[in-house]
Protein backbone atom coordinates (compact mmCIF):
# COMPACT_ATOMS: atom_id res chain seq x y z
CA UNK A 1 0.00 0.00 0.00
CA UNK A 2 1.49 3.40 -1.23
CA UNK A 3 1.17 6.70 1.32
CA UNK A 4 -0.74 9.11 -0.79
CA UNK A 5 1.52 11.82 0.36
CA UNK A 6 5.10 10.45 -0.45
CA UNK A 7 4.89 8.27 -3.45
CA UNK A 8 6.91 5.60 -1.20
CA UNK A 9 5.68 2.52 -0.03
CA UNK A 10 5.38 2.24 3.76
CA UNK A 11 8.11 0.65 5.28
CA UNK A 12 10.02 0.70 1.70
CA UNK A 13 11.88 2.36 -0.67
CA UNK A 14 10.63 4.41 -3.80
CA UNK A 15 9.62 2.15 -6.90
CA UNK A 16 12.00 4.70 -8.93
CA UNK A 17 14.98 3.79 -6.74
CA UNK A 18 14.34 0.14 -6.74
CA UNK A 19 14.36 0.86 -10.26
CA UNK A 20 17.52 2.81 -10.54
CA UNK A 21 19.63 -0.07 -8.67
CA UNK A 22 18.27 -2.63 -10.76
CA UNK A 23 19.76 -0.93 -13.94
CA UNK A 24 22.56 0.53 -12.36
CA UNK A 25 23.35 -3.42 -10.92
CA UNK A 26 22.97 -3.72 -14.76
CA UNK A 27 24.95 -1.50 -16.09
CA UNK A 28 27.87 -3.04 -14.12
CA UNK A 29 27.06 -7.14 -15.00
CA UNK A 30 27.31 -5.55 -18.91
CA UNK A 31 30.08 -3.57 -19.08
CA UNK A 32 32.50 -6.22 -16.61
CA UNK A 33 30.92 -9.03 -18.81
CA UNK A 34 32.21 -7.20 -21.72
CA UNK A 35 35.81 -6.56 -21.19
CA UNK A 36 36.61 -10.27 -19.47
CA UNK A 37 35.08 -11.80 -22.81
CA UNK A 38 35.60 -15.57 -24.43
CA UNK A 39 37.95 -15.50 -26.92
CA UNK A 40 35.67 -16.97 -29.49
CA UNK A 41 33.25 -14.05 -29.17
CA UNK A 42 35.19 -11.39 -31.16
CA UNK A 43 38.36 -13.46 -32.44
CA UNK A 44 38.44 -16.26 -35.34
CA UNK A 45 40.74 -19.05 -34.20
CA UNK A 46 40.28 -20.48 -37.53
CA UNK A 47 42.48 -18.03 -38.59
CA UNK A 48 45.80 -17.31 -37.83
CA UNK A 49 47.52 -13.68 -39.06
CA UNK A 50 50.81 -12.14 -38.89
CA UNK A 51 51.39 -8.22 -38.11
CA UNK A 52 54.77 -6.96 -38.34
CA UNK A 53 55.50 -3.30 -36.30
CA UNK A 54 56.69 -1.82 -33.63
CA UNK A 55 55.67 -1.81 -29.94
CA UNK A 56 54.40 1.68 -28.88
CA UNK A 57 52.85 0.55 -25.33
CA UNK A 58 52.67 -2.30 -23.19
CA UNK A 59 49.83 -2.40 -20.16
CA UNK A 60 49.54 -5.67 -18.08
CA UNK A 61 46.05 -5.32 -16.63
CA UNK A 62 43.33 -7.37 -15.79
CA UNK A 63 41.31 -8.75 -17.57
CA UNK A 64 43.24 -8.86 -20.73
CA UNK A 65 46.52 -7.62 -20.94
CA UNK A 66 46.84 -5.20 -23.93
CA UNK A 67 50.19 -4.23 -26.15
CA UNK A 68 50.02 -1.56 -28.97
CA UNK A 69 51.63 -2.11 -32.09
CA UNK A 70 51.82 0.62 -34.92
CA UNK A 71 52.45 -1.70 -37.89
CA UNK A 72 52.50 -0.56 -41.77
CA UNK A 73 49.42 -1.28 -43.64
CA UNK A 74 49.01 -1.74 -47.45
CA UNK A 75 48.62 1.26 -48.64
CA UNK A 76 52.09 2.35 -46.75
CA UNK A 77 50.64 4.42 -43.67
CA UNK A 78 51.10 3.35 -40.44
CA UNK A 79 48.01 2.21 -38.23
CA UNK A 80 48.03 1.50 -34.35
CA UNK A 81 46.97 -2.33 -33.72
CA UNK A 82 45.96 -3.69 -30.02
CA UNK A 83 47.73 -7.10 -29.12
CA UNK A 84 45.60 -8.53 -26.51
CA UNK A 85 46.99 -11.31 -24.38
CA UNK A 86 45.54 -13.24 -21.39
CA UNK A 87 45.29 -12.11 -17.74
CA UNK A 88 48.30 -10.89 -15.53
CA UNK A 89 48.30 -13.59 -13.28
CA UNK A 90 48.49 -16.32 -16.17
CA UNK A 91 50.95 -14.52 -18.02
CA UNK A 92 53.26 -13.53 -15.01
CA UNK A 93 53.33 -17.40 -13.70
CA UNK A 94 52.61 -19.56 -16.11
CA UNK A 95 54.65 -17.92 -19.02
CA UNK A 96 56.95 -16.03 -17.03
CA UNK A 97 56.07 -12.05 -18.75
CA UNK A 98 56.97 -9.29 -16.98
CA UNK A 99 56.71 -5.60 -18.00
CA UNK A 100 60.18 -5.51 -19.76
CA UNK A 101 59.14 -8.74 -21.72
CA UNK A 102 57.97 -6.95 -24.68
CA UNK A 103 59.85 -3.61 -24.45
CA UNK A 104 58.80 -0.49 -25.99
CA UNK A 105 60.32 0.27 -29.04
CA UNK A 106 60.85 -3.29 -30.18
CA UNK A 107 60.09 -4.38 -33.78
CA UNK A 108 58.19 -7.37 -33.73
CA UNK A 109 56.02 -9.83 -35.67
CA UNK A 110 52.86 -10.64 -34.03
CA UNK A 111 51.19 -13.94 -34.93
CA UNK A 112 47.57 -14.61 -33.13
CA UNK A 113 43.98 -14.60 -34.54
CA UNK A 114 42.31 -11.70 -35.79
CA UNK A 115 38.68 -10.31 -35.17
CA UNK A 116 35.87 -11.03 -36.64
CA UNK A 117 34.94 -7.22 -37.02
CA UNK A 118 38.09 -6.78 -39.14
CA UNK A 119 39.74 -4.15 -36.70
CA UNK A 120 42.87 -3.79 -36.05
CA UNK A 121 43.27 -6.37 -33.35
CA UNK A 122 44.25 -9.20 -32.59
CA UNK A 123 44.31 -12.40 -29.60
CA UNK A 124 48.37 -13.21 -29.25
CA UNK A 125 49.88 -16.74 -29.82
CA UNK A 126 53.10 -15.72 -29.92
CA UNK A 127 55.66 -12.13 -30.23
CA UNK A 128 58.81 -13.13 -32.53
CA UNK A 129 61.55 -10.28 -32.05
CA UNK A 130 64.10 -9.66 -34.81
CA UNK A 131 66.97 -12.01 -33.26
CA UNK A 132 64.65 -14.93 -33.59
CA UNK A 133 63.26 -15.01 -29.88
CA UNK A 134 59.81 -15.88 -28.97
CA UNK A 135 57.65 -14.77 -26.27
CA UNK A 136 53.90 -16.99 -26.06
CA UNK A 137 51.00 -16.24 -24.77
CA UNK A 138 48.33 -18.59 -23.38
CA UNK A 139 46.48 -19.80 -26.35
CA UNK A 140 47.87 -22.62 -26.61
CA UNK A 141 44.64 -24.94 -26.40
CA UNK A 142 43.40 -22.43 -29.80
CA UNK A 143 46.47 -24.36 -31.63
CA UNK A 144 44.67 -27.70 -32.17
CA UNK A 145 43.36 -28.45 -36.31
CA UNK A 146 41.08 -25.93 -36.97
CA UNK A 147 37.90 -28.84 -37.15
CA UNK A 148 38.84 -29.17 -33.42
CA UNK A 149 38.00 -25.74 -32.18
């Protein structure tokens, strides 16, 4: 039963604040679902690619870690790529990355699956620097025949 003064239930809280938590609460379940995503919701791993560039930035975060490439595109100007790679935890212990893994600055070739979207992004298998050395990520279990995945 609703006061006919206040608008508010007795005993309660307004409908329209009820209201506003519910889509605040969300809000929050969207945009958290969105950035710690499943790989095979925005990248093909059917498809492997190769980008060759340079390393501009390198942020170990949570969810994802991301790395920024600037890499030449066909028609000869450059374009900034994101290299994303698994959590910090995973890539800290398992594969042994630190900050200074992937230094700024470095020329690299980037080999991982792209997105579906076609932007400039892509999931990282593996960073190959220009004296041969390799630094993986944790895709491993992508690497199977492609009828597997």
């Amino acid at each position: 039963m609703k006061s006919k003064e206040t608008g508010v239930n007795p005993g309660g809280r307004s409908v329209r604040y009820k209201a506003a938590v519910v889509v605040f609460g969300w809000l929050i379940v969207s945009v958290t679902g969105h950035s710690h995503h499943n790989i095979n919701a925005f990248f093909n791993v059917r498809e492997r690619i190769m980008v060759e560039g340079v390393i501009t930035e390198v942020r170990m975060v949570n969810p994802h870690s991301r790395i920024t490439m600037e890499v030449e595109n066909d028609q000869g100007a450059l374009e900034s790529w994101t290299i994303e790679t698994g959590d910090v935890t995973i890539m800290t212990e398992n594969h042994g990355w630190t900050q200074d893994s992937v230094p700024v600055g470095s020329r690299v070739i980037a080999h991982g699956f792209p997105t579906f979207s076609g932007r400039p992004m892509l999931a990282l298998i593996a960073f190959t620097f220009e004296d041969g050395r390799e630094v993986r990520a944790n895709l491993d279990r992508y690497l199977r025949a492609p009828q597997d995945n």
